[in-house]
PDB file of N, CA and C in Angstrom:
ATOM      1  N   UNK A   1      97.601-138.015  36.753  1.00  0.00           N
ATOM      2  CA  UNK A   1      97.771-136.922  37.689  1.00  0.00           C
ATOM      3  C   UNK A   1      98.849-135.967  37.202  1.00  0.00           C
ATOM      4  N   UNK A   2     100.055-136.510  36.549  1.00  0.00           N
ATOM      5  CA  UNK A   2     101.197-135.742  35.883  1.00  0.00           C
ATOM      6  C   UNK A   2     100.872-135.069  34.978  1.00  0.00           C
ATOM      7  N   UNK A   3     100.074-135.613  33.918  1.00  0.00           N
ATOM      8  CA  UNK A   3      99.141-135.608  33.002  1.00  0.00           C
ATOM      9  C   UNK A   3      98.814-133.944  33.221  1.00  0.00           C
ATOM     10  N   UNK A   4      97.487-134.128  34.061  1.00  0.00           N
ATOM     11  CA  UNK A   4      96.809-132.772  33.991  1.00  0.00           C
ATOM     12  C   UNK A   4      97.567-131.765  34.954  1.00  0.00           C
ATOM     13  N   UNK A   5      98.671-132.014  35.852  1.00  0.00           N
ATOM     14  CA  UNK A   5      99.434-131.183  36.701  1.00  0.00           C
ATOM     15  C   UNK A   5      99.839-130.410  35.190  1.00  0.00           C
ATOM     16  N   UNK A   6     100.720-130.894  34.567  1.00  0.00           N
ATOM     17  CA  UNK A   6     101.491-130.411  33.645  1.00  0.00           C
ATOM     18  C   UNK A   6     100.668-129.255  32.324  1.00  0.00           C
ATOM     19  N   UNK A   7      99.116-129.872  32.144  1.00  0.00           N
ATOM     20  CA  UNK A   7      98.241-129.476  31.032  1.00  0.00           C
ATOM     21  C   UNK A   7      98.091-128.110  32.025  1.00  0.00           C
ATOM     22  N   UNK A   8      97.792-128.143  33.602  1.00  0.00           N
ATOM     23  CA  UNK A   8      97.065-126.796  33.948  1.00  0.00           C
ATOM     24  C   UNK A   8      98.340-126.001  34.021  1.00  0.00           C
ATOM     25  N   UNK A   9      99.606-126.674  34.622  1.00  0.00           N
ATOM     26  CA  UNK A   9     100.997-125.340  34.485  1.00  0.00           C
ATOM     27  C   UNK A   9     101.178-124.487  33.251  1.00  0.00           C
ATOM     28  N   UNK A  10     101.359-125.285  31.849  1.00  0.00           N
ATOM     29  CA  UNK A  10     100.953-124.639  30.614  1.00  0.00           C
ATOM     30  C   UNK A  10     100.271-123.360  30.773  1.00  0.00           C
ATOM     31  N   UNK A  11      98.912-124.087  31.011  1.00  0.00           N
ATOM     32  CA  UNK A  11      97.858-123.008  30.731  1.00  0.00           C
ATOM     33  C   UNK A  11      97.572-121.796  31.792  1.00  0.00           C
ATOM     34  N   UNK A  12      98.461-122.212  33.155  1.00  0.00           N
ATOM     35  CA  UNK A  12      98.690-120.661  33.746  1.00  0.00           C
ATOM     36  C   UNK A  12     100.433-119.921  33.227  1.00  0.00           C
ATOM     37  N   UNK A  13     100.917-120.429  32.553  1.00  0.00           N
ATOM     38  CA  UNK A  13     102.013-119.881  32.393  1.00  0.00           C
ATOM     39  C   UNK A  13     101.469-119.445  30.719  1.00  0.00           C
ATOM     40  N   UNK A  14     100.779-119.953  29.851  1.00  0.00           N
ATOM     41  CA  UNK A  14      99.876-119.320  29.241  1.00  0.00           C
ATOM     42  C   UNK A  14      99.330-117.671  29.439  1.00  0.00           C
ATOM     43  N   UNK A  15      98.434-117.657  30.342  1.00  0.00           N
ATOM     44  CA  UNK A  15      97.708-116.749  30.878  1.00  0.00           C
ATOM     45  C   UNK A  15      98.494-115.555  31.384  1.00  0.00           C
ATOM     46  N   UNK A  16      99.584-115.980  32.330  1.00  0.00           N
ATOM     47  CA  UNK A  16     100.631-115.382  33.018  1.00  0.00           C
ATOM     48  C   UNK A  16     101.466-114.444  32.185  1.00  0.00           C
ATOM     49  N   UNK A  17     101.575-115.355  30.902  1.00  0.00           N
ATOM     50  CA  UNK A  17     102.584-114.498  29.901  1.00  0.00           C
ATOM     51  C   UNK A  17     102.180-113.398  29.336  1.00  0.00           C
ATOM     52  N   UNK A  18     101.343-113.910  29.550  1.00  0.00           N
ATOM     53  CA  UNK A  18     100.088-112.852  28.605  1.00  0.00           C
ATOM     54  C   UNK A  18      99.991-111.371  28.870  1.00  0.00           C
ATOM     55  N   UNK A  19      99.980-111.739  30.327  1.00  0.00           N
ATOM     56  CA  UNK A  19      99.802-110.540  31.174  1.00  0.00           C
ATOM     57  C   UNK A  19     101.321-109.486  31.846  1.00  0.00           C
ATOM     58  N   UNK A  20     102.038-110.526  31.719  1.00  0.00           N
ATOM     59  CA  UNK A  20     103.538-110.061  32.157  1.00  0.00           C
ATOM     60  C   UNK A  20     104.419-109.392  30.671  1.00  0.00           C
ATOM     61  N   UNK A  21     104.274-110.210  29.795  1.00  0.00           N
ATOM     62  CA  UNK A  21     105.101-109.358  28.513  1.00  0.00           C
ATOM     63  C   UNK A  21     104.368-108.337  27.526  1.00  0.00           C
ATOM     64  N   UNK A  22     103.049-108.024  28.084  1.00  0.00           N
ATOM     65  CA  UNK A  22     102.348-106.992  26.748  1.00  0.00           C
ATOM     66  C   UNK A  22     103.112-105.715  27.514  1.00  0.00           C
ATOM     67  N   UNK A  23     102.486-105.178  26.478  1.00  0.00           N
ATOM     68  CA  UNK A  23     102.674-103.666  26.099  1.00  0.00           C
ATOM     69  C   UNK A  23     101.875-103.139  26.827  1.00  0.00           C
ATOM     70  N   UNK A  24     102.492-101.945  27.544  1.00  0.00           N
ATOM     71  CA  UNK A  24     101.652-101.341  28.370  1.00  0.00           C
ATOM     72  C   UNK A  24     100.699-100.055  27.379  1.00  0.00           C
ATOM     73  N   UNK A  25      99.785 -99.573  27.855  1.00  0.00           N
ATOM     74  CA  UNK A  25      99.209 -98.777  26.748  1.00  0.00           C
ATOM     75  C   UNK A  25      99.907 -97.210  27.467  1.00  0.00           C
ATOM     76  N   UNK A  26     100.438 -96.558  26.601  1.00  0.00           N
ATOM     77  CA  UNK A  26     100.945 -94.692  26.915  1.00  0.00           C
ATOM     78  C   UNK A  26      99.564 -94.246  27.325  1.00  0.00           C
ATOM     79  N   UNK A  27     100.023 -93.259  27.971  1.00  0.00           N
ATOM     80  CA  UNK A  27      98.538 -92.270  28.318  1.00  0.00           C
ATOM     81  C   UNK A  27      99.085 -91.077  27.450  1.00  0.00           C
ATOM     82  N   UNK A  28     100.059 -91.028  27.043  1.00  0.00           N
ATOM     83  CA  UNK A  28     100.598 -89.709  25.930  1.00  0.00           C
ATOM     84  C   UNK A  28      99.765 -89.403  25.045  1.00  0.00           C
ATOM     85  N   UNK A  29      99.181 -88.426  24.804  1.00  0.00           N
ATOM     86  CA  UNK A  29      98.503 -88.033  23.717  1.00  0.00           C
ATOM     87  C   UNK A  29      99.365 -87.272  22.221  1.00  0.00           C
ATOM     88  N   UNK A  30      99.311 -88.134  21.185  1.00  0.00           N
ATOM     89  CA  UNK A  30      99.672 -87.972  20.050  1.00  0.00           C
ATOM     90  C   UNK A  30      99.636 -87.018  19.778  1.00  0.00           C
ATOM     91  N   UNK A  31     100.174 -85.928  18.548  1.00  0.00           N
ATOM     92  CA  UNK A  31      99.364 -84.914  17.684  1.00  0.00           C
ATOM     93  C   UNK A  31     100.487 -85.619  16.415  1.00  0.00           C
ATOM     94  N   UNK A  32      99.331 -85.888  15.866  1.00  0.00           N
ATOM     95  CA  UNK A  32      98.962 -85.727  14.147  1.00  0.00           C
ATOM     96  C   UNK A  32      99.259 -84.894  13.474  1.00  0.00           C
ATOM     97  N   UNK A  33     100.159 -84.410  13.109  1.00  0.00           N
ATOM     98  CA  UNK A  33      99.992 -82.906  12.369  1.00  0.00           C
ATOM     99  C   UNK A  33     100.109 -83.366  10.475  1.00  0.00           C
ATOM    100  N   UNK A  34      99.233 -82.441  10.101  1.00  0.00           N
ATOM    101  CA  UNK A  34      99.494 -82.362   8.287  1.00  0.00           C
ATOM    102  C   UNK A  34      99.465 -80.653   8.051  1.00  0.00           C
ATOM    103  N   UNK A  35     100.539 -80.746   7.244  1.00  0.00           N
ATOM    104  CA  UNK A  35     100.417 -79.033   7.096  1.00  0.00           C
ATOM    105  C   UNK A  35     101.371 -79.376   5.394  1.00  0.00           C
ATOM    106  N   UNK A  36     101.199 -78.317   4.991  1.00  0.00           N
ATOM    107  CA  UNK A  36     102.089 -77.525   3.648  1.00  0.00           C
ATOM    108  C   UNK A  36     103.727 -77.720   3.521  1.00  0.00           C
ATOM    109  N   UNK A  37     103.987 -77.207   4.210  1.00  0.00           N
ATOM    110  CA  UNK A  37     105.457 -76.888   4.913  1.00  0.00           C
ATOM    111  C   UNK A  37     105.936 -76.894   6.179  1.00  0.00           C
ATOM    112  N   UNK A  38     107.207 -77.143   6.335  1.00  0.00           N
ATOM    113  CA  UNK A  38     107.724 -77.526   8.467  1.00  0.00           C
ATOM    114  C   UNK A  38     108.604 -76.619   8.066  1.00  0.00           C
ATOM    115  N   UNK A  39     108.984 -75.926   9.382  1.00  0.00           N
ATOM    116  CA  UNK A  39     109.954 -75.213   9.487  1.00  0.00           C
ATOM    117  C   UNK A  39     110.593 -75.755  11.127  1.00  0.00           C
ATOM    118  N   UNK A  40     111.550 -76.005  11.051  1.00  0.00           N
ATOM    119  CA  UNK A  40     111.943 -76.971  12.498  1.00  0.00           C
ATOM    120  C   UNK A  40     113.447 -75.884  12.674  1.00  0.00           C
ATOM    121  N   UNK A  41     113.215 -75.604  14.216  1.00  0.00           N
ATOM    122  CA  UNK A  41     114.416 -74.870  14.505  1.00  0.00           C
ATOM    123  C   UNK A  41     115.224 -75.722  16.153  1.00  0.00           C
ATOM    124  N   UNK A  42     115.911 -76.812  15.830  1.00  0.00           N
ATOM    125  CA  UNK A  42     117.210 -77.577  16.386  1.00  0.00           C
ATOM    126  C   UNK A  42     117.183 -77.041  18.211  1.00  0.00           C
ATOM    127  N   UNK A  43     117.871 -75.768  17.662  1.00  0.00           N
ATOM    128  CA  UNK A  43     118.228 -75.001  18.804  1.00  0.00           C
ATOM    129  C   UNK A  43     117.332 -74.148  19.974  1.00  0.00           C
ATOM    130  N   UNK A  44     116.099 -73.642  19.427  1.00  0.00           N
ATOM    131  CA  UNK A  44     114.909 -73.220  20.179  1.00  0.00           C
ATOM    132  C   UNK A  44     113.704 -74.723  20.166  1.00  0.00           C
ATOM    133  N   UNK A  45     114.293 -75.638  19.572  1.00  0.00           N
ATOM    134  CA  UNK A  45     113.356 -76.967  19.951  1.00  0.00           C
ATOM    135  C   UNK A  45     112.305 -76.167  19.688  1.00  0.00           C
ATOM    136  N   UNK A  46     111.606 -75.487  18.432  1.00  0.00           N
ATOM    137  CA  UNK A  46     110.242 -75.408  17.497  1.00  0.00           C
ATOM    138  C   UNK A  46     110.107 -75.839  16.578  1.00  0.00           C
ATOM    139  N   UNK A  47     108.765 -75.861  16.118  1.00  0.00           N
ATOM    140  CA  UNK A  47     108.486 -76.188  14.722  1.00  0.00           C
ATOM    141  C   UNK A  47     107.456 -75.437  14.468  1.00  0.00           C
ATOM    142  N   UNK A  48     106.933 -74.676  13.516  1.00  0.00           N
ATOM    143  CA  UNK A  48     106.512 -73.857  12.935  1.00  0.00           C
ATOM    144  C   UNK A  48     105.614 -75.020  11.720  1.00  0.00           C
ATOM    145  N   UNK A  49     104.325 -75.130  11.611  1.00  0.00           N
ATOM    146  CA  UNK A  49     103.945 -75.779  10.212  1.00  0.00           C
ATOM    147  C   UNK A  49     102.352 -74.431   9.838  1.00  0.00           C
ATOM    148  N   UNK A  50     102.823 -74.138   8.946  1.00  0.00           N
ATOM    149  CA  UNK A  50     102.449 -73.831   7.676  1.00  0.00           C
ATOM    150  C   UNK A  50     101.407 -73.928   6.675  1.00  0.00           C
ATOM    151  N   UNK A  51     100.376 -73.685   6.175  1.00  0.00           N
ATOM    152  CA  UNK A  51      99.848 -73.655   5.159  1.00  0.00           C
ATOM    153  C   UNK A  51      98.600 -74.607   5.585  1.00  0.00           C
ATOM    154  N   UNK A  52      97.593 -75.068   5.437  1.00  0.00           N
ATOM    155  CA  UNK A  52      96.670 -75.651   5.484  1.00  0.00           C
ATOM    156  C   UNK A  52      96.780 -76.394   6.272  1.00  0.00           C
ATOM    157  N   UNK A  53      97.131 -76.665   7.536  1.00  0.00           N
ATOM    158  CA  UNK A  53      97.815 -77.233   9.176  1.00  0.00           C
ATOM    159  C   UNK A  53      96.258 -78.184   9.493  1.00  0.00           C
ATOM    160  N   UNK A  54      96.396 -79.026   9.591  1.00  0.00           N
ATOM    161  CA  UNK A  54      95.436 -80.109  10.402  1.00  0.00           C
ATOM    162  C   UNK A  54      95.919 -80.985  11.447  1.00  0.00           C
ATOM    163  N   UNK A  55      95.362 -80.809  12.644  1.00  0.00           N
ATOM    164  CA  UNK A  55      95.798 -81.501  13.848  1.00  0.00           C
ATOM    165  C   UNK A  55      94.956 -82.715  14.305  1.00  0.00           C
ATOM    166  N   UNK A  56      94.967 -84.027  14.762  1.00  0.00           N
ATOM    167  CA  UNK A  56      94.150 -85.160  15.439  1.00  0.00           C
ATOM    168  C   UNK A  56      94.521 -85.291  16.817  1.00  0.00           C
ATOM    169  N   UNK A  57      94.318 -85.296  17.424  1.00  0.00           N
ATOM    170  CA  UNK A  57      94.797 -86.197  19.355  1.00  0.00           C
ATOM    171  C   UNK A  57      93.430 -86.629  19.762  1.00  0.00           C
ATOM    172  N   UNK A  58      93.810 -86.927  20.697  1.00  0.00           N
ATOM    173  CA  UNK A  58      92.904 -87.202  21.785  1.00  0.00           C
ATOM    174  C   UNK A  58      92.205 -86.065  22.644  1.00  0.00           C
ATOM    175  N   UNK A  59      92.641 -85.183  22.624  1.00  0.00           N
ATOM    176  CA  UNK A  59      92.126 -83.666  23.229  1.00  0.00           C
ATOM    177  C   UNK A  59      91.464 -82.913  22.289  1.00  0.00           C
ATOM    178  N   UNK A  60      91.928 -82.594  21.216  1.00  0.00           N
ATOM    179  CA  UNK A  60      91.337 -81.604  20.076  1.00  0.00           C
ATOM    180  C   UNK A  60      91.870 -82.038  18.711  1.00  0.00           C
ATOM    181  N   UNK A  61      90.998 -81.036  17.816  1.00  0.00           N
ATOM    182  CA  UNK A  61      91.636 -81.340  16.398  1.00  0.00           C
ATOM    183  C   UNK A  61      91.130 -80.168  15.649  1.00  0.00           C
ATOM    184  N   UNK A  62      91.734 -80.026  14.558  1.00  0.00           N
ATOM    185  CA  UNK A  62      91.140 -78.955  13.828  1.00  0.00           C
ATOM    186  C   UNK A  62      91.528 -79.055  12.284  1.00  0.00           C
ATOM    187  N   UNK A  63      91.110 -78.170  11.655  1.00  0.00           N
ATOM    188  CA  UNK A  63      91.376 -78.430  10.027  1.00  0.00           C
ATOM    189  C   UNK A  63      91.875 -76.570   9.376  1.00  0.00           C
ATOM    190  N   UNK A  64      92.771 -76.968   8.672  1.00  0.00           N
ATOM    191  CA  UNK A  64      92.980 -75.536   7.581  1.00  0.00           C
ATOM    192  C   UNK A  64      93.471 -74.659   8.449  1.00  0.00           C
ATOM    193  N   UNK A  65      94.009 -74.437   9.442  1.00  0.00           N
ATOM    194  CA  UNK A  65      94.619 -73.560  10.034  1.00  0.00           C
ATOM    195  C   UNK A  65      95.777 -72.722   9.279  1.00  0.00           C
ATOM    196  N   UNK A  66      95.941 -71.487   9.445  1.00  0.00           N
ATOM    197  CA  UNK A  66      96.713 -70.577   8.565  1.00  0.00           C
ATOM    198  C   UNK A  66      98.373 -71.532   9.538  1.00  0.00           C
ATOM    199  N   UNK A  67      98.490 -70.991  10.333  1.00  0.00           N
ATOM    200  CA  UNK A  67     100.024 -71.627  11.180  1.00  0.00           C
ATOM    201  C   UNK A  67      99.614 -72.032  12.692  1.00  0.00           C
ATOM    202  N   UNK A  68     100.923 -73.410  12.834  1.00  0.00           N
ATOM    203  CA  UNK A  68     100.794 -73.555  14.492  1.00  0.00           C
ATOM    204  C   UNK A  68     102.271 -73.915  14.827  1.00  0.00           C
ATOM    205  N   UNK A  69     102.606 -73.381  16.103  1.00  0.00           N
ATOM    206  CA  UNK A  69     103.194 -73.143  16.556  1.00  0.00           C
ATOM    207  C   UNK A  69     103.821 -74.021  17.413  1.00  0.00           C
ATOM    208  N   UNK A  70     104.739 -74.996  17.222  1.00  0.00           N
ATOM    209  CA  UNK A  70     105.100 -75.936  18.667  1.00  0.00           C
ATOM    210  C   UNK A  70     106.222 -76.269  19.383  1.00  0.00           C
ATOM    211  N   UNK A  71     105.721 -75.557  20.518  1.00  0.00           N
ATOM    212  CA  UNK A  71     107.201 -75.054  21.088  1.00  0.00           C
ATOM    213  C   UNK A  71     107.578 -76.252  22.733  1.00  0.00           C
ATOM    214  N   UNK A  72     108.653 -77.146  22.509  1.00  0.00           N
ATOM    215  CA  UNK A  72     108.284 -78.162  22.633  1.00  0.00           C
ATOM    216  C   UNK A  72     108.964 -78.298  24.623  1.00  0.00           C
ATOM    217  N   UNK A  73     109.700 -76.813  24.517  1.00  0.00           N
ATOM    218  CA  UNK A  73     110.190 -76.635  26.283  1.00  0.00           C
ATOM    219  C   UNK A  73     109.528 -76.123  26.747  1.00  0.00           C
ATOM    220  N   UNK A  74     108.250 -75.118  26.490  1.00  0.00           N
ATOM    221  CA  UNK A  74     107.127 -75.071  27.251  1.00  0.00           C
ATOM    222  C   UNK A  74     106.009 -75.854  26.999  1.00  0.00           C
ATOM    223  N   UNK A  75     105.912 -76.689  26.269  1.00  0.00           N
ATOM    224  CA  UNK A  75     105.138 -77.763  25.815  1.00  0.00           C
ATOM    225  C   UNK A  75     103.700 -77.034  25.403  1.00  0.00           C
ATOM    226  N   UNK A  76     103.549 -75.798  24.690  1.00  0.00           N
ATOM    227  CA  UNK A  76     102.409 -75.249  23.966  1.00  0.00           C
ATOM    228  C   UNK A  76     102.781 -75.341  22.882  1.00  0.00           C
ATOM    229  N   UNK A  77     101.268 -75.274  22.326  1.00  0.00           N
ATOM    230  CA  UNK A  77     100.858 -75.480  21.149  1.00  0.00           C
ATOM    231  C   UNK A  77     100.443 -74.436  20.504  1.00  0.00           C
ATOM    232  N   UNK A  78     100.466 -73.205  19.995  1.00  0.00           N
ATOM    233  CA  UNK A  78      99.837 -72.331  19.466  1.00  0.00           C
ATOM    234  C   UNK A  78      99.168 -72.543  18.083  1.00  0.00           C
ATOM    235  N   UNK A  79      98.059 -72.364  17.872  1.00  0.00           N
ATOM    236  CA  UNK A  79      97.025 -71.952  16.676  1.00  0.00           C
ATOM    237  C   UNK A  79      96.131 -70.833  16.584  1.00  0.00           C
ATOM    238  N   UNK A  80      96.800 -70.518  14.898  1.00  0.00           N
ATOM    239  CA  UNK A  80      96.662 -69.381  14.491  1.00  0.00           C
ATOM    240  C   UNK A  80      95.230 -69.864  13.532  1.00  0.00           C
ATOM    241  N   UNK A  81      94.168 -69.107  13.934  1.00  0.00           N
ATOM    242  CA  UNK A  81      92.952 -69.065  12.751  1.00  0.00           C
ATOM    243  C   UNK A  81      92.345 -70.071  12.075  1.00  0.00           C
ATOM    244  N   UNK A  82      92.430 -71.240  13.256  1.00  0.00           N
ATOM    245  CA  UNK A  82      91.608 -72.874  12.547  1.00  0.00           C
ATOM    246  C   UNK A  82      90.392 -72.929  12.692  1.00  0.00           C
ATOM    247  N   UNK A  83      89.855 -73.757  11.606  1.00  0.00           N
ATOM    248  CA  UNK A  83      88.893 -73.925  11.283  1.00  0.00           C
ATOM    249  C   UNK A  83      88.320 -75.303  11.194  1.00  0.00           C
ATOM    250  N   UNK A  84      87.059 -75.434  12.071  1.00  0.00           N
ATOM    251  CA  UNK A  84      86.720 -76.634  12.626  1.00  0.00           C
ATOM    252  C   UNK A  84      87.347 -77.255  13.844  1.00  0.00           C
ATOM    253  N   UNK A  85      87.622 -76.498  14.922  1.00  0.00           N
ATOM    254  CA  UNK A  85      88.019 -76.919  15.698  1.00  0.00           C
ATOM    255  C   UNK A  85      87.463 -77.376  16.733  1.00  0.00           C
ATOM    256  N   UNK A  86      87.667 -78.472  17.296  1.00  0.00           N
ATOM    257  CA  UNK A  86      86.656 -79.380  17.950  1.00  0.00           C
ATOM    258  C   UNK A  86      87.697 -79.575  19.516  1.00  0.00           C
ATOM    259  N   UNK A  87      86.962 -79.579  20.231  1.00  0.00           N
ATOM    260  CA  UNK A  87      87.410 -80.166  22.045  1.00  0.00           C
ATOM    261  C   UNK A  87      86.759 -81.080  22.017  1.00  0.00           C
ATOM    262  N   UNK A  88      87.719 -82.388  22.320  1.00  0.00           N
ATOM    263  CA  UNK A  88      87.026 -83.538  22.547  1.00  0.00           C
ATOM    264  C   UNK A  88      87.374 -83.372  24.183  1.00  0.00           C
ATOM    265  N   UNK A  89      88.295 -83.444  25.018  1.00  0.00           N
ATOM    266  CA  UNK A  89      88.778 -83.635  26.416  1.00  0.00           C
ATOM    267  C   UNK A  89      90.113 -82.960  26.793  1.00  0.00           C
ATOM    268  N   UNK A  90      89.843 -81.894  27.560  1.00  0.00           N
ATOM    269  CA  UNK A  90      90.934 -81.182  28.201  1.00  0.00           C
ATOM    270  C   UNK A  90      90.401 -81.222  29.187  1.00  0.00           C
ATOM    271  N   UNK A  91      91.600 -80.687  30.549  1.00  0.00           N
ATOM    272  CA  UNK A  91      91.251 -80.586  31.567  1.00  0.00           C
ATOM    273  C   UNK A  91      90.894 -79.182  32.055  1.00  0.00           C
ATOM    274  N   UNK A  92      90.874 -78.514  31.465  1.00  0.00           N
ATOM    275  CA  UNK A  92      90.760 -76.906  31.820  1.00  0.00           C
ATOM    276  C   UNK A  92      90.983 -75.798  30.337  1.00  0.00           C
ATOM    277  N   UNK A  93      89.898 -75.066  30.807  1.00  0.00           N
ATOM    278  CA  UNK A  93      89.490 -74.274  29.276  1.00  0.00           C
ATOM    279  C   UNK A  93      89.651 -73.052  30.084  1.00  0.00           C
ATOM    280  N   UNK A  94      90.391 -71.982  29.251  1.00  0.00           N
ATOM    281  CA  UNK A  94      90.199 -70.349  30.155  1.00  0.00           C
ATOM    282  C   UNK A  94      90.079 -69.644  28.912  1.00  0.00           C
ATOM    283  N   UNK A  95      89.401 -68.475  29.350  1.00  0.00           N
ATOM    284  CA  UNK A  95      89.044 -67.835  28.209  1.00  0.00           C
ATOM    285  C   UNK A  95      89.866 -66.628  28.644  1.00  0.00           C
ATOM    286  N   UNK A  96      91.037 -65.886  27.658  1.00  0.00           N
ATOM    287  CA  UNK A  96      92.119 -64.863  28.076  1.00  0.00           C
ATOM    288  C   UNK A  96      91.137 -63.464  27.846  1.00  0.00           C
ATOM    289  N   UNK A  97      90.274 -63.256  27.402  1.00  0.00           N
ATOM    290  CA  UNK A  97      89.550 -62.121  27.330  1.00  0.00           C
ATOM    291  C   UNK A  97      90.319 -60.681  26.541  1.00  0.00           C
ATOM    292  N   UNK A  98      91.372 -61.061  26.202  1.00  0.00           N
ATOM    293  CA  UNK A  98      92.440 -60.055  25.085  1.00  0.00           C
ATOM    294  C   UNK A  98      91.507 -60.319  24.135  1.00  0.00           C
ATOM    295  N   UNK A  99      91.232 -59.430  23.030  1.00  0.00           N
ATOM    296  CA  UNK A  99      90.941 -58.469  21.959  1.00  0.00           C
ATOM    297  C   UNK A  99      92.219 -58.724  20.846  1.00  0.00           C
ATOM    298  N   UNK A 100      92.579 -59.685  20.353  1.00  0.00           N
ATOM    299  CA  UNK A 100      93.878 -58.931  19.562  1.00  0.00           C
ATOM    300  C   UNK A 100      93.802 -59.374  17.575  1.00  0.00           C
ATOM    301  N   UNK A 101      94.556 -58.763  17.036  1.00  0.00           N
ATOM    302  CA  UNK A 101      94.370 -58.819  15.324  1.00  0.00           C
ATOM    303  C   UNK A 101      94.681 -60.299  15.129  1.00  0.00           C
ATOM    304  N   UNK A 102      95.274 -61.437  15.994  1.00  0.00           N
ATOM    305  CA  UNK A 102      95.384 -62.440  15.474  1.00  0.00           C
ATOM    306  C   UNK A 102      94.842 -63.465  16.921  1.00  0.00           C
ATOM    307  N   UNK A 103      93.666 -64.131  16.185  1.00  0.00           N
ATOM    308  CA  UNK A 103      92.867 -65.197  16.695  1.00  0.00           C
ATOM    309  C   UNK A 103      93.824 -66.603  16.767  1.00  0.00           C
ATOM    310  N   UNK A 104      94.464 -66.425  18.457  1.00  0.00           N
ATOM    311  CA  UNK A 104      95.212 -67.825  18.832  1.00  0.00           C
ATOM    312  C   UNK A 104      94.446 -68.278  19.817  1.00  0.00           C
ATOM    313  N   UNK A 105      94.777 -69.742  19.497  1.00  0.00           N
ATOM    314  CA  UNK A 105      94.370 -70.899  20.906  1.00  0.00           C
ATOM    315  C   UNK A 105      95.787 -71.267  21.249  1.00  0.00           C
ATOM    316  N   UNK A 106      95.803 -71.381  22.436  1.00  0.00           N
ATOM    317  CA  UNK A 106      97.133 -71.954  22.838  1.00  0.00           C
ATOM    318  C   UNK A 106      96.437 -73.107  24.005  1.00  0.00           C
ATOM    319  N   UNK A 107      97.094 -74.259  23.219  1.00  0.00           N
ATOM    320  CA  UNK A 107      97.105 -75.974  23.871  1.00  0.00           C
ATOM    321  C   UNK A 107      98.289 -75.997  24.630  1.00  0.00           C
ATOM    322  N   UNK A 108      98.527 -76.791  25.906  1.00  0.00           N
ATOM    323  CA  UNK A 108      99.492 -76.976  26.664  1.00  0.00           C
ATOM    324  C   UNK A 108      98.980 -78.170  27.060  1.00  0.00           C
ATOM    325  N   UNK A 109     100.247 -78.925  26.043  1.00  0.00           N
ATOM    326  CA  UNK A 109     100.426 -80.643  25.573  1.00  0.00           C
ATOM    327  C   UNK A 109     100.564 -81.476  27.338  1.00  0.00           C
ATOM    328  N   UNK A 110     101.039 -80.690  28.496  1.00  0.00           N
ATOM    329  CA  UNK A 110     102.146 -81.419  29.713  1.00  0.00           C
ATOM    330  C   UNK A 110     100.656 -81.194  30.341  1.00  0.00           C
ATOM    331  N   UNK A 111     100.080 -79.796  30.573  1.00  0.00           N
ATOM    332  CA  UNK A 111      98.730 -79.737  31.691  1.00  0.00           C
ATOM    333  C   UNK A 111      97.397 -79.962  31.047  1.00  0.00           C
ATOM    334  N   UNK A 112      97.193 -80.233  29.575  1.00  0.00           N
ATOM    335  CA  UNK A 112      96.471 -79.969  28.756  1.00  0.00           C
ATOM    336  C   UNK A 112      95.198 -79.036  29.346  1.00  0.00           C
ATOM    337  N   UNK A 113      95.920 -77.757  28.896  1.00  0.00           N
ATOM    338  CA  UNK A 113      94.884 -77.168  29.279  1.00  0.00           C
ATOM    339  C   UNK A 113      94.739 -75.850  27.636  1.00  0.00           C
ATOM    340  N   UNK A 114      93.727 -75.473  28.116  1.00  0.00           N
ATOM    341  CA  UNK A 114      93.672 -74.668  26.150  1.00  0.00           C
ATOM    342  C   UNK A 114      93.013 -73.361  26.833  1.00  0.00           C
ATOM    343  N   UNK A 115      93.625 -72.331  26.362  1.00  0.00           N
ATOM    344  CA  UNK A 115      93.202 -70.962  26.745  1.00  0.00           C
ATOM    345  C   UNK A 115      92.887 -70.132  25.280  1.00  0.00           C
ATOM    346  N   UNK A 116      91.869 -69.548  24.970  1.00  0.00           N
ATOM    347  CA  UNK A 116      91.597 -68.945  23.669  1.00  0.00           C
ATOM    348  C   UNK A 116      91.272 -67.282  24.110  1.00  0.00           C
TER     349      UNK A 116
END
């Protein structure tokens, strides 16, 4: 009777542990970035990358972008002129209807929302 009292405590303190010490999973969505060159500015908390820019997350991704922009106290993302750019899951898409000489998407990492 001690026997199997003791074999089943194990095996819920087993089970128990299991569930009490993991790792919880983030809902944060990553970005990946590969680019050419960083340009990181301390004090305005940006980074600027450069030259053949490729992004991965969970929301979007894209390839060869001329520059993007990440400005990390309003939590956007600006991209300048990428190519292959794919929406996997945002919550809201707006289309700004401006006309202008340089083709940006702007991602906003906090509401994820992407306005082009």
């Amino acid at each position: 009777m001690i026997k199997s009292l003791k074999i089943t405590g194990v095996f819920l303190l087993l089970l128990c542990s299991q569930q009490i010490f993991s790792q919880q999973k983030s809902d944060d969505d990553v970005l990946k970035f590969k680019s050419d060159n960083i340009n990181r500015n301390l004090k305005d908390k940006t980074t600027v990358f450069t030259g053949n820019v490729s992004l991965s997350s969970k929301s979007i991704s894209f390839e060869n972008a001329e520059k993007v922009s990440v400005n990390e106290t309003t939590n956007e993302v600006k991209i300048y002129k990428p190519k292959n750019f794919k929406i996997i899951h945002v919550d809201s898409l707006m289309k700004t209807g401006e006309k202008s000489d340089e083709d940006v998407i702007v991602y906003n990492t906090k509401t994820k929302t992407l306005s082009m």
